[in-house]
PDB file of N, CA and C in Angstrom:
ATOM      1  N   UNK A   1       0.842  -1.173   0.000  1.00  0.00           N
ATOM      2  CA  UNK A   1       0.000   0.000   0.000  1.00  0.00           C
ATOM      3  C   UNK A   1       0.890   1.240   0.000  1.00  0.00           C
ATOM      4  N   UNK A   2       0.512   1.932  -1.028  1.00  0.00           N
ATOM      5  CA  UNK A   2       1.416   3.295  -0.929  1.00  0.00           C
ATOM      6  C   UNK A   2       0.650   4.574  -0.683  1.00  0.00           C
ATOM      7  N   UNK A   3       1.010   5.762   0.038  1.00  0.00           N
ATOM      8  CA  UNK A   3      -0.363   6.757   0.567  1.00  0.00           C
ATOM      9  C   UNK A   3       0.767   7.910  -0.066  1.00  0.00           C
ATOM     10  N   UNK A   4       0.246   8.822  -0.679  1.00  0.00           N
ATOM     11  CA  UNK A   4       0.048   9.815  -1.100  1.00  0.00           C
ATOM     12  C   UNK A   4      -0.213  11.104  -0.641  1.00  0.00           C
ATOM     13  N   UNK A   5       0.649  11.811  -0.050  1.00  0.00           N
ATOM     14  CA  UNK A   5       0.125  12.977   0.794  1.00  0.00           C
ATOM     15  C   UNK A   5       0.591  14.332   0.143  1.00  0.00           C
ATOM     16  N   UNK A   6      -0.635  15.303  -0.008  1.00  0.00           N
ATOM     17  CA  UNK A   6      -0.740  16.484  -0.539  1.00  0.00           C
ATOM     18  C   UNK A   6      -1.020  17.530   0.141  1.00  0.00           C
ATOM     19  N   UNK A   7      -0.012  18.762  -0.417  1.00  0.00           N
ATOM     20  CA  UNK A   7      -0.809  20.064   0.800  1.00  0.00           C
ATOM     21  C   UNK A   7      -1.866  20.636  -0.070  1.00  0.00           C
ATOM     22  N   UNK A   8      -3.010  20.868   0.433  1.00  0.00           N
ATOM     23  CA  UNK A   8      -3.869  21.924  -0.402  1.00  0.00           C
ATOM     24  C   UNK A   8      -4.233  23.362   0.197  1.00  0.00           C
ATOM     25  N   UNK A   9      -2.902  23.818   0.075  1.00  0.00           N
ATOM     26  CA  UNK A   9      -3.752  25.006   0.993  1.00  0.00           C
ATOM     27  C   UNK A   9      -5.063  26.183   0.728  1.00  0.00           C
ATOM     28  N   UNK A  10      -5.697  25.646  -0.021  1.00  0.00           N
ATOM     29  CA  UNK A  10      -7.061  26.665   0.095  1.00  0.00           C
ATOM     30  C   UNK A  10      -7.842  25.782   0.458  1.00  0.00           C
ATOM     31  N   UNK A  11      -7.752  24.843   1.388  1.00  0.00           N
ATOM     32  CA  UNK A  11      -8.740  23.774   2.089  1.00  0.00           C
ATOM     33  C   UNK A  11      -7.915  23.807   3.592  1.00  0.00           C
ATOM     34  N   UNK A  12      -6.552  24.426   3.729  1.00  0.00           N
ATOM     35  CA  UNK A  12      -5.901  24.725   4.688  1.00  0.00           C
ATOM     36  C   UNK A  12      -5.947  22.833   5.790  1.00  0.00           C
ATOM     37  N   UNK A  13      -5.171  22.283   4.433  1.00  0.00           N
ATOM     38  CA  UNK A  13      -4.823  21.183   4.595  1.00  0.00           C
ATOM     39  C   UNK A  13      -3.830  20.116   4.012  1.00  0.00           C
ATOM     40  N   UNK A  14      -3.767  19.004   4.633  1.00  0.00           N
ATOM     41  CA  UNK A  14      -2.731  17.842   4.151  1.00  0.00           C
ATOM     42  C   UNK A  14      -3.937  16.657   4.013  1.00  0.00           C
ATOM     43  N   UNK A  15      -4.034  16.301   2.163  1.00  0.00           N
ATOM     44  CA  UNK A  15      -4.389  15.152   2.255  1.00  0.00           C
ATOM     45  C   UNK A  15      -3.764  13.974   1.821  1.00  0.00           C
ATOM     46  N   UNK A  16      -4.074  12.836   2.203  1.00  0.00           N
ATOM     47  CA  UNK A  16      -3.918  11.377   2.077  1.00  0.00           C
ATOM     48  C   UNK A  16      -4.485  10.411   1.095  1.00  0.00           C
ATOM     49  N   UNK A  17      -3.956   9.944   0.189  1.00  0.00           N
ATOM     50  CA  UNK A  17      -4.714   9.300  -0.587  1.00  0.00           C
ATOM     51  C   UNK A  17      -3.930   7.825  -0.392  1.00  0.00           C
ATOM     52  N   UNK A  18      -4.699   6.847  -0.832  1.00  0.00           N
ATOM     53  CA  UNK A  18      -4.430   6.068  -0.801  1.00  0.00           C
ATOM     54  C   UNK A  18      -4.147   4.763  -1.784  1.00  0.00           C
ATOM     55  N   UNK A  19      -2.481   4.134  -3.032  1.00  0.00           N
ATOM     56  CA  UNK A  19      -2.619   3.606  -3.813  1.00  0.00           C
ATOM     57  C   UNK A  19      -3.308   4.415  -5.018  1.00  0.00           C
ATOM     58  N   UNK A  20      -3.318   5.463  -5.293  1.00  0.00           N
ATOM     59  CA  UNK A  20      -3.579   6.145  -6.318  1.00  0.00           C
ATOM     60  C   UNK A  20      -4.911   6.972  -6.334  1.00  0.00           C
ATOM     61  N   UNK A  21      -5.981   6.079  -5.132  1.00  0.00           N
ATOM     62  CA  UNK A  21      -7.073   6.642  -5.547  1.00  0.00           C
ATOM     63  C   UNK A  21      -7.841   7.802  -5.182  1.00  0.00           C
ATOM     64  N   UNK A  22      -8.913   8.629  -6.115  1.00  0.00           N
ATOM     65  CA  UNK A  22      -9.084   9.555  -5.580  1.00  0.00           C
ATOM     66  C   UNK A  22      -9.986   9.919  -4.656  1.00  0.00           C
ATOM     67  N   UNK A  23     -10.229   8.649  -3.627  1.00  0.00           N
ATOM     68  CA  UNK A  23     -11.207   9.165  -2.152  1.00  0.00           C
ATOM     69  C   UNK A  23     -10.081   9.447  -1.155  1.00  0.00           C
ATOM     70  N   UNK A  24     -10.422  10.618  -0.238  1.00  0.00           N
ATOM     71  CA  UNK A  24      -9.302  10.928   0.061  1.00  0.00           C
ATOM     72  C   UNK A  24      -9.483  10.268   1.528  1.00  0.00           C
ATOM     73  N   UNK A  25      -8.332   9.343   2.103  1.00  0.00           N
ATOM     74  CA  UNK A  25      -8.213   8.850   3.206  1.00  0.00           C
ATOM     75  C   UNK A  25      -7.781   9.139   4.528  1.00  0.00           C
ATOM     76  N   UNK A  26      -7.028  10.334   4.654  1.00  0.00           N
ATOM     77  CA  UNK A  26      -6.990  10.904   5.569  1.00  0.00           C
ATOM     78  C   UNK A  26      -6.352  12.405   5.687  1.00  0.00           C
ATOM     79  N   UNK A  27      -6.767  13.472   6.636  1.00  0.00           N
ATOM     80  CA  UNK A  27      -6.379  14.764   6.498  1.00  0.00           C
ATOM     81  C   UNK A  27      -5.854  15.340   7.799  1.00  0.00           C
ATOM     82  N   UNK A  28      -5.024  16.424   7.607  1.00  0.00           N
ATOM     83  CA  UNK A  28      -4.497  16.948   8.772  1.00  0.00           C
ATOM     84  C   UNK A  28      -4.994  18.458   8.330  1.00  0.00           C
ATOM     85  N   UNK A  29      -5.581  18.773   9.672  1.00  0.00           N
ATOM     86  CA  UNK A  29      -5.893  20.454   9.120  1.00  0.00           C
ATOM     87  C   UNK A  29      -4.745  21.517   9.553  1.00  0.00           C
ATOM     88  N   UNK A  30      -4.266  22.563   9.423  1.00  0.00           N
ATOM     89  CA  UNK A  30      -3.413  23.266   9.658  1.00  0.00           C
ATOM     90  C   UNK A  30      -4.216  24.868   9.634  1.00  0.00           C
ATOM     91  N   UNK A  31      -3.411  25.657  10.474  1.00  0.00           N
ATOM     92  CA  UNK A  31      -3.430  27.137  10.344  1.00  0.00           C
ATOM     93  C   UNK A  31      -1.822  27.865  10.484  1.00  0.00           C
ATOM     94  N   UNK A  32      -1.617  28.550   9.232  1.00  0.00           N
ATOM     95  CA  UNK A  32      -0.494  29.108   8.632  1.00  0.00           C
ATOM     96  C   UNK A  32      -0.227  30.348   9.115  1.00  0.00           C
ATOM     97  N   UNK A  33       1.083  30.574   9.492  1.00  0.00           N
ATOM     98  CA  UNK A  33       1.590  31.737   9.338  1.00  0.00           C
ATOM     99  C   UNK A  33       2.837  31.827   8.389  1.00  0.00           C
ATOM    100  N   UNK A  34       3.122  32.933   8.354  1.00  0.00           N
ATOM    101  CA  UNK A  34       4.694  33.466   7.848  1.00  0.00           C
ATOM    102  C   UNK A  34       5.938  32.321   8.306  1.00  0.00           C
ATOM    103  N   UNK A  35       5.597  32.092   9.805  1.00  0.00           N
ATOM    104  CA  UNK A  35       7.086  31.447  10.619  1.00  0.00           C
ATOM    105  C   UNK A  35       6.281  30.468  11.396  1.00  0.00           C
ATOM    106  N   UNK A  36       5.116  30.059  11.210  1.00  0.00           N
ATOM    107  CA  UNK A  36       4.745  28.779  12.275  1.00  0.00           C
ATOM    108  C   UNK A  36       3.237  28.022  11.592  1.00  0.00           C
ATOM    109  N   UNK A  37       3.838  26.723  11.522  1.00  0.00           N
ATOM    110  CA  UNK A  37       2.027  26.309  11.319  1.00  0.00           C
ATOM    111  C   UNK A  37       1.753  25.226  12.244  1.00  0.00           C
ATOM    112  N   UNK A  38       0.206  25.520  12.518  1.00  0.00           N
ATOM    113  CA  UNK A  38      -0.224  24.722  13.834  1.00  0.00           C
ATOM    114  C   UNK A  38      -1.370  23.849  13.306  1.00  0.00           C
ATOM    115  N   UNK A  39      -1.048  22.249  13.488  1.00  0.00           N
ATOM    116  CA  UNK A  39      -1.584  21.549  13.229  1.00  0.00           C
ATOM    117  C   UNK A  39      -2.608  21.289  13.892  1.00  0.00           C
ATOM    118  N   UNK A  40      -4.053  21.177  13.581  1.00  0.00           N
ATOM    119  CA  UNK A  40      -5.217  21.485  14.598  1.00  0.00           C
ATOM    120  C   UNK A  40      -6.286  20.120  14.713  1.00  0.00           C
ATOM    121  N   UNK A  41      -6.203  19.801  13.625  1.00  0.00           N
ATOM    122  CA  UNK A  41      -6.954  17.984  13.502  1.00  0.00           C
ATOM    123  C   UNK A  41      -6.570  17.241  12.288  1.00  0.00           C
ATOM    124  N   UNK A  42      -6.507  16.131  12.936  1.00  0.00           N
ATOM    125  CA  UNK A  42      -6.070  15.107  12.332  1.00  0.00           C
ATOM    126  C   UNK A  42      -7.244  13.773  12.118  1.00  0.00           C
ATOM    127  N   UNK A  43      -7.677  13.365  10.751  1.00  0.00           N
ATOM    128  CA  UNK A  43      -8.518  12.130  11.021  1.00  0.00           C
ATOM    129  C   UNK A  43      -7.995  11.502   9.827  1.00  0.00           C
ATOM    130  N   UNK A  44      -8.345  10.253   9.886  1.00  0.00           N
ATOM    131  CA  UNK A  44      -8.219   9.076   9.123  1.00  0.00           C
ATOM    132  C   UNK A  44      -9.471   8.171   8.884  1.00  0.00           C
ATOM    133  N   UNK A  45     -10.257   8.086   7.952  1.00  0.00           N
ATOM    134  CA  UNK A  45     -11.007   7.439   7.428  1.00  0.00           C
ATOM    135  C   UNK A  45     -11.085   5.931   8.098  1.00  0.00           C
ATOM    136  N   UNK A  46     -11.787   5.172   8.444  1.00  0.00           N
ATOM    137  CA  UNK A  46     -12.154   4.158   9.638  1.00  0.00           C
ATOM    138  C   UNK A  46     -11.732   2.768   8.571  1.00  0.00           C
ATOM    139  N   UNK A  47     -11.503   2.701   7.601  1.00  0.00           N
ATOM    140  CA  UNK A  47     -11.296   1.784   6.562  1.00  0.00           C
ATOM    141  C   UNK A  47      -9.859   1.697   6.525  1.00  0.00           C
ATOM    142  N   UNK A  48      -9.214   2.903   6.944  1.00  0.00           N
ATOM    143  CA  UNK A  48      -7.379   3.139   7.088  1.00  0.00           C
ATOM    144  C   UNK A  48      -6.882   3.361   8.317  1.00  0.00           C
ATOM    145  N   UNK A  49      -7.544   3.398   9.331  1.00  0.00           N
ATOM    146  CA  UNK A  49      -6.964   3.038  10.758  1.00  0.00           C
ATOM    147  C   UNK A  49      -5.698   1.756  10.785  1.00  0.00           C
ATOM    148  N   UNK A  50      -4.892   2.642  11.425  1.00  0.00           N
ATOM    149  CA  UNK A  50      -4.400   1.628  11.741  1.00  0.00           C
ATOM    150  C   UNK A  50      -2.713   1.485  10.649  1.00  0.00           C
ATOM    151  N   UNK A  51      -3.410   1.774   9.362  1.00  0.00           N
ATOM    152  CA  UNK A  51      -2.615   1.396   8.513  1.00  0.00           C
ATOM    153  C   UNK A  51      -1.412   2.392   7.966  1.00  0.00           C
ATOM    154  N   UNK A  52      -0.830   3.297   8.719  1.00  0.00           N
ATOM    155  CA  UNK A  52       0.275   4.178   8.578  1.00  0.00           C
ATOM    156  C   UNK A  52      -0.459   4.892   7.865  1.00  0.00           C
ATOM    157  N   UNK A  53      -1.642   5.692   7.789  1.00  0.00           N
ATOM    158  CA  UNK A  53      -1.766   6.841   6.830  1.00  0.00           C
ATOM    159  C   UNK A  53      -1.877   8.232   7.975  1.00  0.00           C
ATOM    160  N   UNK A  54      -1.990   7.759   8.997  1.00  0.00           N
ATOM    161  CA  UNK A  54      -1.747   8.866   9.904  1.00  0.00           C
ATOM    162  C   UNK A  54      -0.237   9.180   9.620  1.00  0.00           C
ATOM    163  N   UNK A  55       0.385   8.702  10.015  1.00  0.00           N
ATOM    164  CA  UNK A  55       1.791   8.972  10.213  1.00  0.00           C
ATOM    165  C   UNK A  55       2.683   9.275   8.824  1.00  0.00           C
ATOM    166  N   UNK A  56       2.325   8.606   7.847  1.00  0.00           N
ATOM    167  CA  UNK A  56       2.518   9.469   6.544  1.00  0.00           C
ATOM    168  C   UNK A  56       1.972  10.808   6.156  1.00  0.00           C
ATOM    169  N   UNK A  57       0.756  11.210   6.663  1.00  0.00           N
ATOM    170  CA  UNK A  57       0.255  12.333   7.312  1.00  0.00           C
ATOM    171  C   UNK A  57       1.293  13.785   7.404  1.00  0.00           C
ATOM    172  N   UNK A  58       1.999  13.068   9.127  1.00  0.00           N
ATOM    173  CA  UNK A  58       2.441  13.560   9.666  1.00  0.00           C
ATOM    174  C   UNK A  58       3.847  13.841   9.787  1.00  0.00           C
ATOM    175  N   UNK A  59       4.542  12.969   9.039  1.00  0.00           N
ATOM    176  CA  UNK A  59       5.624  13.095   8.403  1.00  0.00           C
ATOM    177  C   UNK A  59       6.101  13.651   6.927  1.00  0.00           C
ATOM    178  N   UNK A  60       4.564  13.686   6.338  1.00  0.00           N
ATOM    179  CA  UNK A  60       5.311  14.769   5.170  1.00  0.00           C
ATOM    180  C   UNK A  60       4.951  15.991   5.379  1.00  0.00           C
ATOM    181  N   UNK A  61       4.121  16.391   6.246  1.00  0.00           N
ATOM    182  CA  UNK A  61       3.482  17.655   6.881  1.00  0.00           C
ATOM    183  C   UNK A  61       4.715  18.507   7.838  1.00  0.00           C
ATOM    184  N   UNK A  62       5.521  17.193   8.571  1.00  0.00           N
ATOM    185  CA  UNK A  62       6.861  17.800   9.194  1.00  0.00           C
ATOM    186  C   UNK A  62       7.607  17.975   8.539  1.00  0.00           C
ATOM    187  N   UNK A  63       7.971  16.808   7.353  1.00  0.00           N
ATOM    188  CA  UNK A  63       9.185  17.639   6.790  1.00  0.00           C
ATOM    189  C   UNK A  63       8.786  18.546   5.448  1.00  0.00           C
ATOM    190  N   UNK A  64       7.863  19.055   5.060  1.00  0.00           N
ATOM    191  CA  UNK A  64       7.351  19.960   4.415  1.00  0.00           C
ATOM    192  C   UNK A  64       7.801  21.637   5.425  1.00  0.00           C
ATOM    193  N   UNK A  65       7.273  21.432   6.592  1.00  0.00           N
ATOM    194  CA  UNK A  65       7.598  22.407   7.324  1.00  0.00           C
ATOM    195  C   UNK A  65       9.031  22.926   7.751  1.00  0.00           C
ATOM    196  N   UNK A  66       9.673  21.450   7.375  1.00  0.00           N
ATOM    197  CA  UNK A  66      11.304  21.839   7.797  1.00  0.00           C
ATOM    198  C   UNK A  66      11.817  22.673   6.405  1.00  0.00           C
ATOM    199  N   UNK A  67      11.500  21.837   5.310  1.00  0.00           N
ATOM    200  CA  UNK A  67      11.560  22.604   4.514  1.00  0.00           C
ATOM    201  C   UNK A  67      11.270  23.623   4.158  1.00  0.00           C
ATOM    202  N   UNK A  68      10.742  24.900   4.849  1.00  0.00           N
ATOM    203  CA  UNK A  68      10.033  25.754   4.807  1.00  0.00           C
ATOM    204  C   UNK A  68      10.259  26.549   5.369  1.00  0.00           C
ATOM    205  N   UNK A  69      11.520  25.794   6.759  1.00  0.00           N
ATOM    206  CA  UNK A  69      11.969  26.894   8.100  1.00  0.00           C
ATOM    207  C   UNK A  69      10.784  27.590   8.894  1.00  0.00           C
ATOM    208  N   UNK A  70       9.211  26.478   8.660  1.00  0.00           N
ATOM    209  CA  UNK A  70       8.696  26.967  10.138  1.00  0.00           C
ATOM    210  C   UNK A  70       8.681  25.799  11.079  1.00  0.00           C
ATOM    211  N   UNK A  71       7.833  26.953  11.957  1.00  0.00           N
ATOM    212  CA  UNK A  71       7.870  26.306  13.312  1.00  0.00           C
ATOM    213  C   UNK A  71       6.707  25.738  13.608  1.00  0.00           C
ATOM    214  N   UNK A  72       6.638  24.276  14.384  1.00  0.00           N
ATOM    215  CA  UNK A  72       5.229  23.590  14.144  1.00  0.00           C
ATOM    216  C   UNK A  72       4.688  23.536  15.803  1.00  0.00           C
ATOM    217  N   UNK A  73       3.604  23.978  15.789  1.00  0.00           N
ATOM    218  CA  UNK A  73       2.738  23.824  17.008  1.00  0.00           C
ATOM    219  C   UNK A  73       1.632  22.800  16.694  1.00  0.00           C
ATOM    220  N   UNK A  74       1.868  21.859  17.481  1.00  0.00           N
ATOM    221  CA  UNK A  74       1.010  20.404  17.601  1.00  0.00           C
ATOM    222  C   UNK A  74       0.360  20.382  18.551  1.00  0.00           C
ATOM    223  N   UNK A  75      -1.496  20.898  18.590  1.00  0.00           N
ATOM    224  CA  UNK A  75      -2.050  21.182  19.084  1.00  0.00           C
ATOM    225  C   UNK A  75      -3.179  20.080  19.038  1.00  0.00           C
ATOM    226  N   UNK A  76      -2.869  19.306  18.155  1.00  0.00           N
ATOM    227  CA  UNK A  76      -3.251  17.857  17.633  1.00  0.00           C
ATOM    228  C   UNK A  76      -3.009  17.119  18.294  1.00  0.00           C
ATOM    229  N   UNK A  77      -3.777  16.337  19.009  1.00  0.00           N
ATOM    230  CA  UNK A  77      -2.773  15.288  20.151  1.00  0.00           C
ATOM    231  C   UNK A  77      -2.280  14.218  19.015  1.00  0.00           C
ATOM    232  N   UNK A  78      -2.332  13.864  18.145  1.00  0.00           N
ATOM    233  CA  UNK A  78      -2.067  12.902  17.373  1.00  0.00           C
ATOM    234  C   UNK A  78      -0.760  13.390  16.856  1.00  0.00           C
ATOM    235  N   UNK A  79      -0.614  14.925  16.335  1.00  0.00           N
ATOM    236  CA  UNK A  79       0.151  14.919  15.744  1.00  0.00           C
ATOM    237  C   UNK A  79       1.486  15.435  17.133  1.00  0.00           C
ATOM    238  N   UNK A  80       0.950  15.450  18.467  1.00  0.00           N
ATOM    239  CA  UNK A  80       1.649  15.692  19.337  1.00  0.00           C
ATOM    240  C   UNK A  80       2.260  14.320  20.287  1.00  0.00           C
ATOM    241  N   UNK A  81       1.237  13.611  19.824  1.00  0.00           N
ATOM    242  CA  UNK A  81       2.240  12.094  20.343  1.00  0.00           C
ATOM    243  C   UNK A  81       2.892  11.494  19.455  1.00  0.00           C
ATOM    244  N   UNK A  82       2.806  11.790  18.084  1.00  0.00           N
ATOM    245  CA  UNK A  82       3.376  11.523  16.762  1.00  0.00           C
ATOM    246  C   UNK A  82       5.243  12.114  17.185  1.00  0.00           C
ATOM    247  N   UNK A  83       4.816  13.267  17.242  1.00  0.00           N
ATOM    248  CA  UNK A  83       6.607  14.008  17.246  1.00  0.00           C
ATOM    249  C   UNK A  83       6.870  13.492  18.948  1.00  0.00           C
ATOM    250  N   UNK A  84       5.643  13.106  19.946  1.00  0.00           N
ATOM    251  CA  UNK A  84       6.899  12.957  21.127  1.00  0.00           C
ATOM    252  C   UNK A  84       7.801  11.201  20.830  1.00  0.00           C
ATOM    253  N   UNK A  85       7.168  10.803  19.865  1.00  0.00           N
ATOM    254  CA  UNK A  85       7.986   9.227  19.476  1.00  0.00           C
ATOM    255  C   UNK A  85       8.833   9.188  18.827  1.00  0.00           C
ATOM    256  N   UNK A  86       9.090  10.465  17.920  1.00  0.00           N
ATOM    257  CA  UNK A  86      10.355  10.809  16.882  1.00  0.00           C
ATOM    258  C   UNK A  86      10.764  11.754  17.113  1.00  0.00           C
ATOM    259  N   UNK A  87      11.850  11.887  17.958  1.00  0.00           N
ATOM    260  CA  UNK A  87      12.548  12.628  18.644  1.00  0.00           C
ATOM    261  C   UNK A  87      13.223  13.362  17.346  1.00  0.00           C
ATOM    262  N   UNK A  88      13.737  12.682  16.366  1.00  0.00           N
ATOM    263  CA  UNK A  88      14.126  13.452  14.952  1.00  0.00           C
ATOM    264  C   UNK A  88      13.388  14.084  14.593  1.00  0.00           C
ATOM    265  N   UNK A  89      11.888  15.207  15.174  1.00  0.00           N
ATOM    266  CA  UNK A  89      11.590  16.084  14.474  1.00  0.00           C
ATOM    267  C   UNK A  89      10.988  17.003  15.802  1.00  0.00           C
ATOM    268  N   UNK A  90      12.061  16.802  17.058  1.00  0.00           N
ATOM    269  CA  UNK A  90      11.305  17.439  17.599  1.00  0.00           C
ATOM    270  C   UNK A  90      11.993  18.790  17.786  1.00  0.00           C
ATOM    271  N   UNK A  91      13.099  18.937  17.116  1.00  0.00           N
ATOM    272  CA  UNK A  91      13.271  20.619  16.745  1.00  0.00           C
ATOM    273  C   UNK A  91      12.408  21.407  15.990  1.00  0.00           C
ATOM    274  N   UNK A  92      11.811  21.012  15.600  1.00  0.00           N
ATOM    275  CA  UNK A  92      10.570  21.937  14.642  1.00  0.00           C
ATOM    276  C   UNK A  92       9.730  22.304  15.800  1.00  0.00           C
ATOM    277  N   UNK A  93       9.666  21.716  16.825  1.00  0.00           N
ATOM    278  CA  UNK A  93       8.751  22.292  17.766  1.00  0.00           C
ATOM    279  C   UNK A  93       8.467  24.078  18.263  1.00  0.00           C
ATOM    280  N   UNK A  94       7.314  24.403  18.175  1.00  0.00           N
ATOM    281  CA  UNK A  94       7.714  26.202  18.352  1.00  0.00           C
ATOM    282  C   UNK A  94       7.740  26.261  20.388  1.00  0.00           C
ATOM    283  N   UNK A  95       8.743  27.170  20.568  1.00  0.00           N
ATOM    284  CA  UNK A  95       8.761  27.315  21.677  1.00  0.00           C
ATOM    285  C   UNK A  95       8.743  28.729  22.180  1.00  0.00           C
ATOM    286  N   UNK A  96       8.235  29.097  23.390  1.00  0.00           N
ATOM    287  CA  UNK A  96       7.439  30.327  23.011  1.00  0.00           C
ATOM    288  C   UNK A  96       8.772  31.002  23.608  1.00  0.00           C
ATOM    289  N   UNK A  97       9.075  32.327  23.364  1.00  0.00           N
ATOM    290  CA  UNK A  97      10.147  32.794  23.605  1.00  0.00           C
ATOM    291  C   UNK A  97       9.967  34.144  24.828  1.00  0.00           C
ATOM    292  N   UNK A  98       8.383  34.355  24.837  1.00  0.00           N
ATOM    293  CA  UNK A  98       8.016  36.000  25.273  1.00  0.00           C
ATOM    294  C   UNK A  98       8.522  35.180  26.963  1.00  0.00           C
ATOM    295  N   UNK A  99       8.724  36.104  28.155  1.00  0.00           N
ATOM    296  CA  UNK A  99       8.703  35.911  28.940  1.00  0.00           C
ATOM    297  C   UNK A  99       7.979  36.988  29.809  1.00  0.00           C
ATOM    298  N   UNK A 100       7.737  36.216  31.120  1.00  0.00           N
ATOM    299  CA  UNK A 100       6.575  37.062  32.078  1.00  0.00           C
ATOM    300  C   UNK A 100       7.459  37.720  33.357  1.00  0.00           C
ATOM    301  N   UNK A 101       7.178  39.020  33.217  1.00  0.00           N
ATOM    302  CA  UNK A 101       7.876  39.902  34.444  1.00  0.00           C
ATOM    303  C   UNK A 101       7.133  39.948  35.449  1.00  0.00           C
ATOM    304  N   UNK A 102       7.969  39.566  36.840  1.00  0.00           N
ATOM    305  CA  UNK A 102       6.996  39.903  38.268  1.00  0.00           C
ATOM    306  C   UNK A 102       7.092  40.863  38.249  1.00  0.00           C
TER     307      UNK A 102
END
């Protein structure tokens, strides 16, 4: 099985296809900036559970972003237990930099 993952951003998304075809099997939604995109939901079609289309997902969605030099906020628990298991992408993580004065 080979999955297919596309950004579309005027659907302000990553989809999944699956073996060529065109029902689309699973999506990650995103919201963009200039320097950070935050991944907000993630689903997979109940017919592809299971079967790595999450995580193909979420791995061309990360390294799309590396490529890109932003910063990813995983607000997704999926796509936030995804990067805490691959420690190889957890520099993309955005970390907030402002700090709070007493």
């Amino acid at each position: 099985m080979s999955v297919e993952v596309s950004d579309v951003p005027e659907a302000r998304r990553y989809e999944a296809r699956v073996d060529g075809a065109s029902r689309v099997a699973g999506v990650a939604e995103y919201i963009r900036t200039p320097e950070l995109i935050a991944f907000v939901h993630t689903e997979v079609e109940a017919d592809y559970e299971g079967a790595g289309v999450g995580s193909a997902l979420v791995r061309a969605a990360l390294d799309e972003a590396r490529a890109a030099h932003l910063r990813v906020l995983a607000t997704c628990p999926f796509f936030a237990g995804w990067i805490a298991r691959h420690p190889e992408y957890q520099d993309l993580l955005y970390q907030s930099r402002s700090k709070v004065s007493d």
